[in-house]
N, C-alpha and C. Protein backbone atom coordinates (compact mmCIF):
# COMPACT_ATOMS: atom_id res chain seq x y z
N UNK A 1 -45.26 -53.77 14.74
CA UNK A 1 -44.27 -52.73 14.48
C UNK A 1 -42.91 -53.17 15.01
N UNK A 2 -41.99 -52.88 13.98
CA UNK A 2 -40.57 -53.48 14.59
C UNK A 2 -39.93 -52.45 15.74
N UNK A 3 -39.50 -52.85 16.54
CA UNK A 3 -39.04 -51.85 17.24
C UNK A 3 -37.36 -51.97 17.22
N UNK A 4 -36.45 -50.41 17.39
CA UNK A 4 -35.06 -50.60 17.52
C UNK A 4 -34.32 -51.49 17.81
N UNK A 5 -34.63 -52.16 19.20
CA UNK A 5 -34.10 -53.70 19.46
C UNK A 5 -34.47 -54.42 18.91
N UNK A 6 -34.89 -54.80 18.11
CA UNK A 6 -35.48 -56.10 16.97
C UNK A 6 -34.62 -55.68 16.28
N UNK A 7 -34.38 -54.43 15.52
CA UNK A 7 -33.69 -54.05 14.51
C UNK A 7 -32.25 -54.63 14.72
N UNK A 8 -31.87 -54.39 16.02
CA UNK A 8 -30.50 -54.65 16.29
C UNK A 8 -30.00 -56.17 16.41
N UNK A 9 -31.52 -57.09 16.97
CA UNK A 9 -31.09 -58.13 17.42
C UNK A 9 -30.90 -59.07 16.26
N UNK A 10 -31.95 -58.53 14.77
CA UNK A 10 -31.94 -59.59 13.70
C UNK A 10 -30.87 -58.95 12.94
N UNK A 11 -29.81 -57.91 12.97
CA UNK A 11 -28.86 -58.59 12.24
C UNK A 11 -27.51 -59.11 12.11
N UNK A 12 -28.11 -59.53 11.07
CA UNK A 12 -26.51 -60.76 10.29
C UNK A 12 -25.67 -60.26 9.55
N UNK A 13 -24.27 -60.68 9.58
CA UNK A 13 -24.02 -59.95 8.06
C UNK A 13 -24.06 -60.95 6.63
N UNK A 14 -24.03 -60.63 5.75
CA UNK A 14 -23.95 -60.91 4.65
C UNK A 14 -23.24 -60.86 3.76
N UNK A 15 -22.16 -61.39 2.77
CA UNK A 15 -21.82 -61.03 1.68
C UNK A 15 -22.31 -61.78 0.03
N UNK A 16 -23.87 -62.05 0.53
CA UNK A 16 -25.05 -62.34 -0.54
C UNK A 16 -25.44 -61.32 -0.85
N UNK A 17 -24.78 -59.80 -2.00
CA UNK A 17 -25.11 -59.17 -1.87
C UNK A 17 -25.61 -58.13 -3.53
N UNK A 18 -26.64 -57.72 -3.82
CA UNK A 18 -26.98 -56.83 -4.96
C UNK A 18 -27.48 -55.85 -5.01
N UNK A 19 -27.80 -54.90 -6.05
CA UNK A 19 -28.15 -53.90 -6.46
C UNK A 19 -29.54 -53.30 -6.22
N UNK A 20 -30.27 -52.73 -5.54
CA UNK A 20 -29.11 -51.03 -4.78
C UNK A 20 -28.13 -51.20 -4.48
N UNK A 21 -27.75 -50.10 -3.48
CA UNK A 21 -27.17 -49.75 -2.53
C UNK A 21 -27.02 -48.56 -1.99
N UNK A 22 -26.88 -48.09 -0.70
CA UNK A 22 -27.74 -46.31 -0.64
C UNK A 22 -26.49 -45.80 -1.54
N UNK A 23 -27.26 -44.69 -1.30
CA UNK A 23 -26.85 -43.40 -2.13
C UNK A 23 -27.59 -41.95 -1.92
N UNK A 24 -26.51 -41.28 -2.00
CA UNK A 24 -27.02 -40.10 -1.69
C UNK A 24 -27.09 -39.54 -0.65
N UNK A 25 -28.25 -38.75 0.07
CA UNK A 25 -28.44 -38.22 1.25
C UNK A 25 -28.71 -39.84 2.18
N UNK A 26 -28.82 -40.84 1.79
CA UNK A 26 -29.18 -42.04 2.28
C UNK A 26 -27.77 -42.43 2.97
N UNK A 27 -26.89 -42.55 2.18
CA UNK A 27 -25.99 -42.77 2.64
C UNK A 27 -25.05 -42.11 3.21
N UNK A 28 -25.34 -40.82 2.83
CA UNK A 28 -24.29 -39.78 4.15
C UNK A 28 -24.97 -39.93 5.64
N UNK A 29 -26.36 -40.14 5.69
CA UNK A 29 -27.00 -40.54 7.06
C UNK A 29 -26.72 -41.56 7.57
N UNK A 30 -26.37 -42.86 6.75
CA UNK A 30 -25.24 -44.29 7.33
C UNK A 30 -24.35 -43.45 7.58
N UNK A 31 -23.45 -43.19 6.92
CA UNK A 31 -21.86 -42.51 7.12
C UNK A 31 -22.19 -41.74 8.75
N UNK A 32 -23.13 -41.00 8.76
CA UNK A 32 -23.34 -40.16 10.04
C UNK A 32 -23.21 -40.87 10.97
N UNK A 33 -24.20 -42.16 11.24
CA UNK A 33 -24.19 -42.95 12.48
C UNK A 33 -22.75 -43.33 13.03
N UNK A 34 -22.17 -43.54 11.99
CA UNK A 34 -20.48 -43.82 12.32
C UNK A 34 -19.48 -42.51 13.29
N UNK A 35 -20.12 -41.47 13.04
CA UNK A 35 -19.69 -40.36 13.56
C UNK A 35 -20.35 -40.22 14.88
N UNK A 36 -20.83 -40.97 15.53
CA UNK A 36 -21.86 -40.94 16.55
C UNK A 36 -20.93 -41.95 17.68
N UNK A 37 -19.69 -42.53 16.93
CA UNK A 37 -19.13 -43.61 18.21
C UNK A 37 -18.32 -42.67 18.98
N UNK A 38 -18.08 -43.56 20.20
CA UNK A 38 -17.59 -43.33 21.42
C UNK A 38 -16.11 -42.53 20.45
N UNK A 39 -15.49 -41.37 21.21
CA UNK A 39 -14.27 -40.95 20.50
C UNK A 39 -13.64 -40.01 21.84
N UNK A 40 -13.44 -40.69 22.27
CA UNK A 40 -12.22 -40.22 23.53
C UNK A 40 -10.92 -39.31 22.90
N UNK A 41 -11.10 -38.11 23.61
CA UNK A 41 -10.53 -36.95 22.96
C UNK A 41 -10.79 -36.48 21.55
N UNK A 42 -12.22 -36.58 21.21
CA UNK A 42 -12.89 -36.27 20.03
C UNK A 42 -11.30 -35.95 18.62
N UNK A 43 -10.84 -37.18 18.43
CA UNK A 43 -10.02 -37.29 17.87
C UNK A 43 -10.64 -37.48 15.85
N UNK A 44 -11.43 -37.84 16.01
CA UNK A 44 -11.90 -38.12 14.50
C UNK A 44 -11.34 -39.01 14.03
N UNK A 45 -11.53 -40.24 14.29
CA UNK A 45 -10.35 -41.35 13.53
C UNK A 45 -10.48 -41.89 12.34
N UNK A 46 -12.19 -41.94 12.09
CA UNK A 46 -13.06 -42.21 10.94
C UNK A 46 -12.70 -41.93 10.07
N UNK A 47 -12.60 -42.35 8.79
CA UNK A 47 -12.04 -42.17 7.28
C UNK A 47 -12.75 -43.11 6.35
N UNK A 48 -13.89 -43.20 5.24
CA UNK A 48 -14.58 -43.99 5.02
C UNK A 48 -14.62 -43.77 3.21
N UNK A 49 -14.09 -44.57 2.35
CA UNK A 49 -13.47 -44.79 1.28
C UNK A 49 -14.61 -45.04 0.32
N UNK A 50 -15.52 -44.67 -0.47
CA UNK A 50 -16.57 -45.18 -0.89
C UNK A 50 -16.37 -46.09 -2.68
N UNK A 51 -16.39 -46.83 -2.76
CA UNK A 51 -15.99 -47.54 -3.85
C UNK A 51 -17.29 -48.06 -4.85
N UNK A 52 -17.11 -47.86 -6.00
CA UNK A 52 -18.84 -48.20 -6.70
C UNK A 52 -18.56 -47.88 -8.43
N UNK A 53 -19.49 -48.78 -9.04
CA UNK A 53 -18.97 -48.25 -10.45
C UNK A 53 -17.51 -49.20 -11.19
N UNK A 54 -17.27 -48.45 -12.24
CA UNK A 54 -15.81 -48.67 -12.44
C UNK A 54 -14.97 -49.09 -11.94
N UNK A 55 -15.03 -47.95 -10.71
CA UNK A 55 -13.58 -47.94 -9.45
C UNK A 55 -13.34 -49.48 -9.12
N UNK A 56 -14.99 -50.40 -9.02
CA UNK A 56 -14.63 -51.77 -8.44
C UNK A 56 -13.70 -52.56 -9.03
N UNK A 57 -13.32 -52.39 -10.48
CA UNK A 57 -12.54 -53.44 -11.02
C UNK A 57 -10.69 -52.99 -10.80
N UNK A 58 -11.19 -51.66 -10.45
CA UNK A 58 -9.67 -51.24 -10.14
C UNK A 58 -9.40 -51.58 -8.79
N UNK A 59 -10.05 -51.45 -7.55
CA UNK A 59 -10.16 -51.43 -6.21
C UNK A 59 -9.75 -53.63 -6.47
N UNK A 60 -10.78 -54.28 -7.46
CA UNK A 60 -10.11 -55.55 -7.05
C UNK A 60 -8.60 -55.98 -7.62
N UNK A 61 -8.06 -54.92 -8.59
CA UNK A 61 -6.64 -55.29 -9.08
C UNK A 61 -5.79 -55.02 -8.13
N UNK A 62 -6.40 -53.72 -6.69
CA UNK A 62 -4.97 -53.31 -6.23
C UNK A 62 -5.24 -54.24 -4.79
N UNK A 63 -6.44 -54.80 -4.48
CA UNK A 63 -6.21 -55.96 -3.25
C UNK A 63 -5.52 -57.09 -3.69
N UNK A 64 -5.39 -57.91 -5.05
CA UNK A 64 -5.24 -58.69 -5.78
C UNK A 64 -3.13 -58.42 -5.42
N UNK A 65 -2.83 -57.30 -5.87
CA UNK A 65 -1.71 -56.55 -5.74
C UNK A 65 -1.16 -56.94 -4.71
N UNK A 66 -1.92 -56.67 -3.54
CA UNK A 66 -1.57 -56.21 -2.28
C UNK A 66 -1.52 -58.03 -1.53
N UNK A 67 -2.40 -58.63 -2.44
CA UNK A 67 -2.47 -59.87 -1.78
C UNK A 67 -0.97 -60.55 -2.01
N UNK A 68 -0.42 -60.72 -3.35
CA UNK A 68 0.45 -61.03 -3.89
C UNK A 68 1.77 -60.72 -2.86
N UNK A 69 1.61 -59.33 -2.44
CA UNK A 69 2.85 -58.81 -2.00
C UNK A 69 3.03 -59.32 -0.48
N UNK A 70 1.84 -59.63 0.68
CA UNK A 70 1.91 -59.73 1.49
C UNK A 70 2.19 -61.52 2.13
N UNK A 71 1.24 -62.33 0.66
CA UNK A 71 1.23 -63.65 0.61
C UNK A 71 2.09 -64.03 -0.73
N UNK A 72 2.89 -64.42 -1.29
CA UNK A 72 3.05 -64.30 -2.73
C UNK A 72 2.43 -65.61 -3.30
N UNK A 73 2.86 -66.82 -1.92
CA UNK A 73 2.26 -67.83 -2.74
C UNK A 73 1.02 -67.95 -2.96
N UNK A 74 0.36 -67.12 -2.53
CA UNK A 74 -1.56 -67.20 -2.77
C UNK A 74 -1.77 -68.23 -3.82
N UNK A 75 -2.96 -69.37 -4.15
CA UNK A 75 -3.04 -69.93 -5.66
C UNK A 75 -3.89 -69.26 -6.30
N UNK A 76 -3.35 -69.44 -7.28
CA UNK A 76 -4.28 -68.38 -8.28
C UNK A 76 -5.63 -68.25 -8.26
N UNK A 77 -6.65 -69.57 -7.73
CA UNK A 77 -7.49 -69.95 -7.13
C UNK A 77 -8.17 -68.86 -6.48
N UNK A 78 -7.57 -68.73 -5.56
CA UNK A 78 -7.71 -67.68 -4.60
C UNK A 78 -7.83 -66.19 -4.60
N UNK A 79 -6.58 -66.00 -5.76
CA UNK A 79 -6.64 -64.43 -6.25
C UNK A 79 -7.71 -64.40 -7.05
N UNK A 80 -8.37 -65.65 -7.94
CA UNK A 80 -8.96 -65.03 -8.71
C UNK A 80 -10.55 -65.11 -8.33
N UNK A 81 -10.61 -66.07 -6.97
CA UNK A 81 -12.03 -65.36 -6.10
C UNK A 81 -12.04 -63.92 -5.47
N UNK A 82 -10.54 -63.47 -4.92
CA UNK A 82 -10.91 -62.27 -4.42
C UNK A 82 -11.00 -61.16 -5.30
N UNK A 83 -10.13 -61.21 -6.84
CA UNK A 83 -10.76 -60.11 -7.78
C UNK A 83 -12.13 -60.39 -7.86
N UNK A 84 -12.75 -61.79 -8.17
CA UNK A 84 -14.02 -61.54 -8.88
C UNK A 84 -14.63 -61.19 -7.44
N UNK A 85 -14.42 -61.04 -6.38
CA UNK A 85 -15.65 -60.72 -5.12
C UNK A 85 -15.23 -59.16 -4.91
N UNK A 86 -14.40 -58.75 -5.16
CA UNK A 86 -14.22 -56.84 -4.70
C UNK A 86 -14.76 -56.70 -6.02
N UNK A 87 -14.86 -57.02 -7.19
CA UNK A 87 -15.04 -56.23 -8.55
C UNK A 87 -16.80 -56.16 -7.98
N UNK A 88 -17.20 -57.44 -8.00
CA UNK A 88 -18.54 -57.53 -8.56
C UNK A 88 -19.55 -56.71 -7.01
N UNK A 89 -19.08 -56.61 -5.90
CA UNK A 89 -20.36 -56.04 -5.04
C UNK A 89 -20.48 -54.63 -5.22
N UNK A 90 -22.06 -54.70 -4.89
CA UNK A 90 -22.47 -53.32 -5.24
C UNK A 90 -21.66 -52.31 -4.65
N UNK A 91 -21.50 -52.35 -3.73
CA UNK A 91 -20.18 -51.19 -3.46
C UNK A 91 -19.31 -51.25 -2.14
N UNK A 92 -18.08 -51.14 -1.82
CA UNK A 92 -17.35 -51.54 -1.13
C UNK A 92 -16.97 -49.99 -0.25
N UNK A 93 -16.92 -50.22 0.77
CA UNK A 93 -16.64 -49.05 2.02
C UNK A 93 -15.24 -49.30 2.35
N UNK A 94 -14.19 -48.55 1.97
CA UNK A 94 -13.11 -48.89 2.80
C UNK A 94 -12.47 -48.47 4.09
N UNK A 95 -12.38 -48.86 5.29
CA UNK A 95 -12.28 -48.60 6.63
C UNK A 95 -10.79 -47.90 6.49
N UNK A 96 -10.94 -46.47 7.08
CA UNK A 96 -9.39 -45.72 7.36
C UNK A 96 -9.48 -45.28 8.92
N UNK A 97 -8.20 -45.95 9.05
CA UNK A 97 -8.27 -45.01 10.49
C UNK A 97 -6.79 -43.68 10.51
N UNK A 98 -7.45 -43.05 10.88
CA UNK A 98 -6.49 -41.51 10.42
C UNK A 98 -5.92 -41.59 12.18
N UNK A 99 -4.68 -42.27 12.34
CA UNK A 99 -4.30 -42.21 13.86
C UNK A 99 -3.38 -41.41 14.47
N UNK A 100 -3.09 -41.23 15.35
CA UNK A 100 -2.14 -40.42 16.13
C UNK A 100 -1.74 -40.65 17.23
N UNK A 101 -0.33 -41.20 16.86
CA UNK A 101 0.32 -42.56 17.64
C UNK A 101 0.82 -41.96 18.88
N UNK A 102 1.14 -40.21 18.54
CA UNK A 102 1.96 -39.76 20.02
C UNK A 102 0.96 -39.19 20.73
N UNK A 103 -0.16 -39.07 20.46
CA UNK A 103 -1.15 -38.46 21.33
C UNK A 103 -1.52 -39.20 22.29
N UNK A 104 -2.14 -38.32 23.63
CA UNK A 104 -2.11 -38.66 24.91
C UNK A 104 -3.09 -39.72 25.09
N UNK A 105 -4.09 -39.93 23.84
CA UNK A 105 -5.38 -40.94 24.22
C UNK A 105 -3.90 -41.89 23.27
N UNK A 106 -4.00 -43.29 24.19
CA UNK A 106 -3.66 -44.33 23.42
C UNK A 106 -4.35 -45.01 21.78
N UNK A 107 -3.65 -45.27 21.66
CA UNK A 107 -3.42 -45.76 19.93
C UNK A 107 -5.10 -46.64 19.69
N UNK A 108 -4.87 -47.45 20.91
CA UNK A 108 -6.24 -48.77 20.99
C UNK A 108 -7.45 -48.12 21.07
N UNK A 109 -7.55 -47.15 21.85
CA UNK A 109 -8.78 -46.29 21.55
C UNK A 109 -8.97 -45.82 20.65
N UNK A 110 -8.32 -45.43 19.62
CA UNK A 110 -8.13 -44.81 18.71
C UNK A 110 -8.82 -45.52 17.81
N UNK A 111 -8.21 -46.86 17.89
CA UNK A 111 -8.27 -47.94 16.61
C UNK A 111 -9.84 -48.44 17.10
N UNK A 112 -9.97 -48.50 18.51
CA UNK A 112 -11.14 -49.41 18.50
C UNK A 112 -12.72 -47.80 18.25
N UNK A 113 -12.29 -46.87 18.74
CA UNK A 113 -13.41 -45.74 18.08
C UNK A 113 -13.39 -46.34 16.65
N UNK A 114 -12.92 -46.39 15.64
CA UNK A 114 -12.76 -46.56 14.07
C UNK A 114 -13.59 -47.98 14.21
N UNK A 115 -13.41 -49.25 15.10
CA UNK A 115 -14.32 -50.29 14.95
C UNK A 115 -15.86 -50.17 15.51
N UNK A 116 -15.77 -49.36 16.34
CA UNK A 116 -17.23 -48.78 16.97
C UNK A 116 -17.76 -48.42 15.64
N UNK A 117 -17.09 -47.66 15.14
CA UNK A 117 -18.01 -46.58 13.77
C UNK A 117 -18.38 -47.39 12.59
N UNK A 118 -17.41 -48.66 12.51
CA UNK A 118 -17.68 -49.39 11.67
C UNK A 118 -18.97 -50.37 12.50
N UNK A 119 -19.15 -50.11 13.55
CA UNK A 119 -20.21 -51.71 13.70
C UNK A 119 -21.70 -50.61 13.55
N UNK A 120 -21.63 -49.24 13.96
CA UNK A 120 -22.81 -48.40 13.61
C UNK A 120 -23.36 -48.45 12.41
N UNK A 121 -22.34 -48.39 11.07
CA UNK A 121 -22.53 -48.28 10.15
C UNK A 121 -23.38 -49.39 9.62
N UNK A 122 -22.71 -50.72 10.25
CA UNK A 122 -23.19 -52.17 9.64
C UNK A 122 -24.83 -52.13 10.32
N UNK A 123 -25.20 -51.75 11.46
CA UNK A 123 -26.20 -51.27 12.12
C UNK A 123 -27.31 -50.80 11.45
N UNK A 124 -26.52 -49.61 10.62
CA UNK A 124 -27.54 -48.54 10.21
C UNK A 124 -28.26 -49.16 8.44
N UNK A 125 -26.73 -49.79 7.98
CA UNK A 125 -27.28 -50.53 6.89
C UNK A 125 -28.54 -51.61 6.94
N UNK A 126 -28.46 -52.01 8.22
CA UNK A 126 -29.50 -53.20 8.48
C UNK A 126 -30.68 -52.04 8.86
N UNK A 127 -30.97 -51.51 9.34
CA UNK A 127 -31.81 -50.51 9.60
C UNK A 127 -32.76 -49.80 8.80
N UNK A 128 -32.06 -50.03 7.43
CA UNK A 128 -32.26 -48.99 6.35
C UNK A 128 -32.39 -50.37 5.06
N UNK A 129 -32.73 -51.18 5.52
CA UNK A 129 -32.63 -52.62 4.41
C UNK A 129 -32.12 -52.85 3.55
N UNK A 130 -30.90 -52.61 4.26
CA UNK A 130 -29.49 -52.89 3.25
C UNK A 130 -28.96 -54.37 3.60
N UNK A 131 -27.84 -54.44 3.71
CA UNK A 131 -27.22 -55.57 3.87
C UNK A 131 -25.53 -55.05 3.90
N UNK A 132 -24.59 -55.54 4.69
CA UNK A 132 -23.28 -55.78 4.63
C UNK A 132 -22.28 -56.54 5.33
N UNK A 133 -20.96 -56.75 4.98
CA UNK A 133 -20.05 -57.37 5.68
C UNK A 133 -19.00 -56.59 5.80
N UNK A 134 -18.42 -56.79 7.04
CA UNK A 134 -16.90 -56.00 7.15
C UNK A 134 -15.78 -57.20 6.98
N UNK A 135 -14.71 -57.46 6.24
CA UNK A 135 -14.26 -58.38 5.88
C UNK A 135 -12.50 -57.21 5.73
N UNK A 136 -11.78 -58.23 6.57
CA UNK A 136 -10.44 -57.52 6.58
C UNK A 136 -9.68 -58.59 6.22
N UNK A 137 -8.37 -59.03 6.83
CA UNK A 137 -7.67 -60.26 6.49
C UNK A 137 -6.12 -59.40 6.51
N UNK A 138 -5.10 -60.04 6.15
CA UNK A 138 -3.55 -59.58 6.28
C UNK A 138 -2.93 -58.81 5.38
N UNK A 139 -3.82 -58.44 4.02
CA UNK A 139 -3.77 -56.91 3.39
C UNK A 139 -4.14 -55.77 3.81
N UNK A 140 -4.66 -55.72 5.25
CA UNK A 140 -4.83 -54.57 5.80
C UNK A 140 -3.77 -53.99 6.45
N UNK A 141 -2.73 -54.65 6.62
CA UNK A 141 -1.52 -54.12 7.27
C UNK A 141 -0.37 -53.76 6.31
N UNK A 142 -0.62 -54.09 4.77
CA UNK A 142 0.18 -53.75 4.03
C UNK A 142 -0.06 -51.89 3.59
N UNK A 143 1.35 -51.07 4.18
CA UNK A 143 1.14 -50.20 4.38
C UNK A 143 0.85 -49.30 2.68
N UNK A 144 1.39 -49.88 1.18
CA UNK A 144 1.26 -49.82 -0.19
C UNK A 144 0.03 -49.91 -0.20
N UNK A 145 -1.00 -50.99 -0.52
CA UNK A 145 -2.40 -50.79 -0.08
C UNK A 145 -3.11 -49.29 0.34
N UNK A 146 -2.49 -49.52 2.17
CA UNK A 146 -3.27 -48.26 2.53
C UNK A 146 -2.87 -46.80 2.07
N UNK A 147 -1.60 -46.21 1.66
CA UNK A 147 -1.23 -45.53 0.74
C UNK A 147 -2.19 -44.90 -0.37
N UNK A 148 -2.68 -46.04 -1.28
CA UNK A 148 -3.31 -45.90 -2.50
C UNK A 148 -4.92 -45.39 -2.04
N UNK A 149 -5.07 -45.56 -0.72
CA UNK A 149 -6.26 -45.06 0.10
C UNK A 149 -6.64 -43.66 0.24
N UNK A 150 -5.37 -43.23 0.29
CA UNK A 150 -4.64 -41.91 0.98
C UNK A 150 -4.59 -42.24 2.37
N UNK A 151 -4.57 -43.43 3.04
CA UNK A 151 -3.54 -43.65 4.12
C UNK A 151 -2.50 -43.79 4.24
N UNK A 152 -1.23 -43.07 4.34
CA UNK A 152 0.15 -43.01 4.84
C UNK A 152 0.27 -43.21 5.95
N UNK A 153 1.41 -44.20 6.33
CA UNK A 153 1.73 -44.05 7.27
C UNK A 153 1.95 -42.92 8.49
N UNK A 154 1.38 -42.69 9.82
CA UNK A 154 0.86 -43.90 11.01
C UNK A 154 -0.56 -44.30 10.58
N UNK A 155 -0.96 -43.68 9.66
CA UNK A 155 -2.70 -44.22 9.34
C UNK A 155 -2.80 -45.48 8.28
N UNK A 156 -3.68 -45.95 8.87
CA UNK A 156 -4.28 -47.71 8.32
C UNK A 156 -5.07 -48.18 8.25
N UNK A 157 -5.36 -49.29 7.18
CA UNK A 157 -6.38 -50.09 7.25
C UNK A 157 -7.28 -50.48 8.33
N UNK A 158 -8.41 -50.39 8.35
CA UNK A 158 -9.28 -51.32 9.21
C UNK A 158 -10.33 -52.81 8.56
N UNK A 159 -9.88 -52.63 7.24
CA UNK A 159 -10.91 -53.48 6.31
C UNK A 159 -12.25 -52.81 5.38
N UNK A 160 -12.98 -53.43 5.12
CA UNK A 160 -13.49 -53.44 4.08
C UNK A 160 -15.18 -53.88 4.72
N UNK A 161 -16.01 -52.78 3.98
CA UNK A 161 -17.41 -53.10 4.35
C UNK A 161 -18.45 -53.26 2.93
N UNK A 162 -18.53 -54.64 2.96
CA UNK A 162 -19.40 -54.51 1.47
C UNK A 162 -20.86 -54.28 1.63
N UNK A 163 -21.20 -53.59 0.52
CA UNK A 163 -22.99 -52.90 0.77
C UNK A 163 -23.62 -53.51 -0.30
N UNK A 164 -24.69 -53.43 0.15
CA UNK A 164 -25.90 -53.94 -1.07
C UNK A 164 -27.15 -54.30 -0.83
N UNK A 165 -28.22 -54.98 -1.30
CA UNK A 165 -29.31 -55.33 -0.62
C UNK A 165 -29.13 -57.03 -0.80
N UNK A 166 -29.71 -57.76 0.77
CA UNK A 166 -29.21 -59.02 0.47
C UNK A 166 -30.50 -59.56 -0.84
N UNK A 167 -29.44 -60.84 -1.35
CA UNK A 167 -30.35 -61.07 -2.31
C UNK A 167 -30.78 -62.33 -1.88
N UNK A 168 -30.96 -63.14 -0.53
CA UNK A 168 -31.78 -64.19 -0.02
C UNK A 168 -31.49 -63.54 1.62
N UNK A 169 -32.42 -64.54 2.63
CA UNK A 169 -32.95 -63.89 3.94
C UNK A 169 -31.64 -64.54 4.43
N UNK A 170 -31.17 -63.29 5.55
CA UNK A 170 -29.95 -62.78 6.22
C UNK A 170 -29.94 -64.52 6.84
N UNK A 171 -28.56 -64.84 7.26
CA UNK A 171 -28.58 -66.36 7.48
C UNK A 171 -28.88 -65.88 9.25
N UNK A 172 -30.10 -67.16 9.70
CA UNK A 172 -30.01 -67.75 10.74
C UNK A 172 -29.01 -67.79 11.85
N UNK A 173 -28.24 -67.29 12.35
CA UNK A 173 -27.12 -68.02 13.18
C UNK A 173 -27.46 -67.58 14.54
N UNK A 174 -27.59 -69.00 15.38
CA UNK A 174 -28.19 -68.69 16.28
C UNK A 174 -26.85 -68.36 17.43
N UNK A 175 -27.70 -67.19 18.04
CA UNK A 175 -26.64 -66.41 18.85
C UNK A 175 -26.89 -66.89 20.24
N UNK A 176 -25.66 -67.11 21.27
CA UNK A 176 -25.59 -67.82 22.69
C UNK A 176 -26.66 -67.46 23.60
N UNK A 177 -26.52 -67.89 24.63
CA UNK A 177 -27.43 -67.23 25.67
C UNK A 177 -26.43 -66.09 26.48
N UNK A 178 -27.23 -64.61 26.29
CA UNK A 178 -26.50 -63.48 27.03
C UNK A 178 -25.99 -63.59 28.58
N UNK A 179 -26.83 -64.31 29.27
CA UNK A 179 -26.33 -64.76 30.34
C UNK A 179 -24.92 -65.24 30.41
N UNK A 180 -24.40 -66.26 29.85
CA UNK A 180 -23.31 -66.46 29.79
C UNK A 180 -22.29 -65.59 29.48
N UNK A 181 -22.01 -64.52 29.25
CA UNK A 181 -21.30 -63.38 29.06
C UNK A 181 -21.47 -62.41 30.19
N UNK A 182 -22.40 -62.48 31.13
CA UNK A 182 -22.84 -61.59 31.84
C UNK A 182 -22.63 -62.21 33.40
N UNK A 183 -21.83 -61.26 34.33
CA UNK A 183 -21.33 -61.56 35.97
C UNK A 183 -21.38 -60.39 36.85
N UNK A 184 -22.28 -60.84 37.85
CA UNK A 184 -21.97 -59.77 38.72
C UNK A 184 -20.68 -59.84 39.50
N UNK A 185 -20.29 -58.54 39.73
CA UNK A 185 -18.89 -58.09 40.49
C UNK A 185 -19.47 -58.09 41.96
N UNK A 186 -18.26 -58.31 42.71
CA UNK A 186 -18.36 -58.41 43.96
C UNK A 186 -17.37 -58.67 45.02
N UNK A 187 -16.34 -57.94 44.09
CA UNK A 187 -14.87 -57.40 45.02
C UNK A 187 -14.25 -58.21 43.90
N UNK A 188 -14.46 -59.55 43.38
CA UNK A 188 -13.49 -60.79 43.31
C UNK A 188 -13.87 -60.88 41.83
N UNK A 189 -12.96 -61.30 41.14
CA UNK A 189 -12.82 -61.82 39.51
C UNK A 189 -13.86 -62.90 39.40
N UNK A 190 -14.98 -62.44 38.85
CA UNK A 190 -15.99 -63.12 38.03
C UNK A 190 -15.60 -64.29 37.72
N UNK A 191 -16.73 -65.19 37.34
CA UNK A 191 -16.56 -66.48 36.78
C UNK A 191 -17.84 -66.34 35.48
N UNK A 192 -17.60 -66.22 34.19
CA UNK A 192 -18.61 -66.47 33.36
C UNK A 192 -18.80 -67.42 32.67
N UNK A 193 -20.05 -67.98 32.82
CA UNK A 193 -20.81 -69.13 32.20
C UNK A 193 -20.29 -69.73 30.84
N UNK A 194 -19.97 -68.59 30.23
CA UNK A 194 -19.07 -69.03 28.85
C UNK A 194 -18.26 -69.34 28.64
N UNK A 195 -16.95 -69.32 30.24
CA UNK A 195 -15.76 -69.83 29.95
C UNK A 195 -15.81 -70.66 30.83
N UNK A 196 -16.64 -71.19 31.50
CA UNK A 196 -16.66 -72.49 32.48
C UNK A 196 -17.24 -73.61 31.37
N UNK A 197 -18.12 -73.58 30.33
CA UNK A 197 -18.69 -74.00 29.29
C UNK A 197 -17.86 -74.22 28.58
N UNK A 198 -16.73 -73.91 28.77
CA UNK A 198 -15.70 -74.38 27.32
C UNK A 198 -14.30 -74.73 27.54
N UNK A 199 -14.15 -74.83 28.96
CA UNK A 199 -13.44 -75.36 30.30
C UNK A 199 -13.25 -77.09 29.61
N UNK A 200 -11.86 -76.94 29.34
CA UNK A 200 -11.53 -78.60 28.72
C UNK A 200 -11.78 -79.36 29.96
């Protein structure tokens, strides 16, 4: 029997990805787990864009758009992998964070609750034998983009979560030893194994 920590520890993400993808009461219960992150001053920052169908070939003309405007020289090369990769996955999640820049909880909490909710989600997809990737890049700061979201400015991008079921086994990548990330305190600034390890 798999247990929760197995669940958590085998996954990967993926953007090897096909048809399913939840739906329905399936997927408002993903969407839920996201509502479950840490949210200091229960601010609600979460905003979650669901893309599928049709919408995909429009959703890849206006990143395509957005790419143009932010990079112009992109090669066409390029634009015309990222239309054909937003058109064709089974369905694309778009990350909003609805922020509130003068409020007393700082901005970073704000932004990083919205990445908490996004790593639940990627969580719950693996959970539920899905598959996804969160994939952002320097069109997330183009504020035209997030606009067409219904993010206006102070609210923004966080990226993009593609869904689907993988269509070969989640890749291998073997993850460090936890130890090395891990120091006991004891008045004085830690030394961890991971940055003495990579100590030129």
């Amino acid at each position: 029997m798999t247990s929760p920590m197995d669940v958590l520890l085998s996954r990967a993400s993926t953007d090897r990805l096909k048809d399913p993808a939840p739906s329905g009461a399936q997927l408002e219960q993903i969407v839920a787990t996201a509502l479950r992150a840490p949210d200091h001053g229960r601010l609600q920052p979460w905003r979650y864009v669901i893309v599928q169908g049709e919408a995909r070939s429009i959703l890849a003309e206006k990143v395509v758009a957005s790419t143009l405007r932010v990079a112009p020289q992109t090669p066409q090369f390029n634009l015309d992998k990222r239309r054909q990769r937003m058109a064709t996955m089974p369905m694309t999640i778009v990350l909003g964070m609805h922020l509130q820049p003068d409020h007393k909880i700082p901005l970073w909490e704000q932004e990083m609750s919205v990445g908490a909710g996004a790593m639940n989600i990627l969580n719950a997809l693996h959970a539920e034998g899905f598959g996804g990737i969160w994939v952002s890049g320097p069109i997330t700061q183009d504020p035209v983009l997030a606009a067409e979201f219904g993010f206006e400015a102070p609210h923004r991008l966080a990226g993009f979560i593609f869904v689907g079921t993988p269509d070969a086994p989640l890749p291998a990548h073997t993850r460090p030893d936890p130890a090395g990330f891990m120091a006991l305190w004891n008045g004085t600034p830690p030394v961890f194994g991971q940055d003495e390890s990579h100590t030129p």
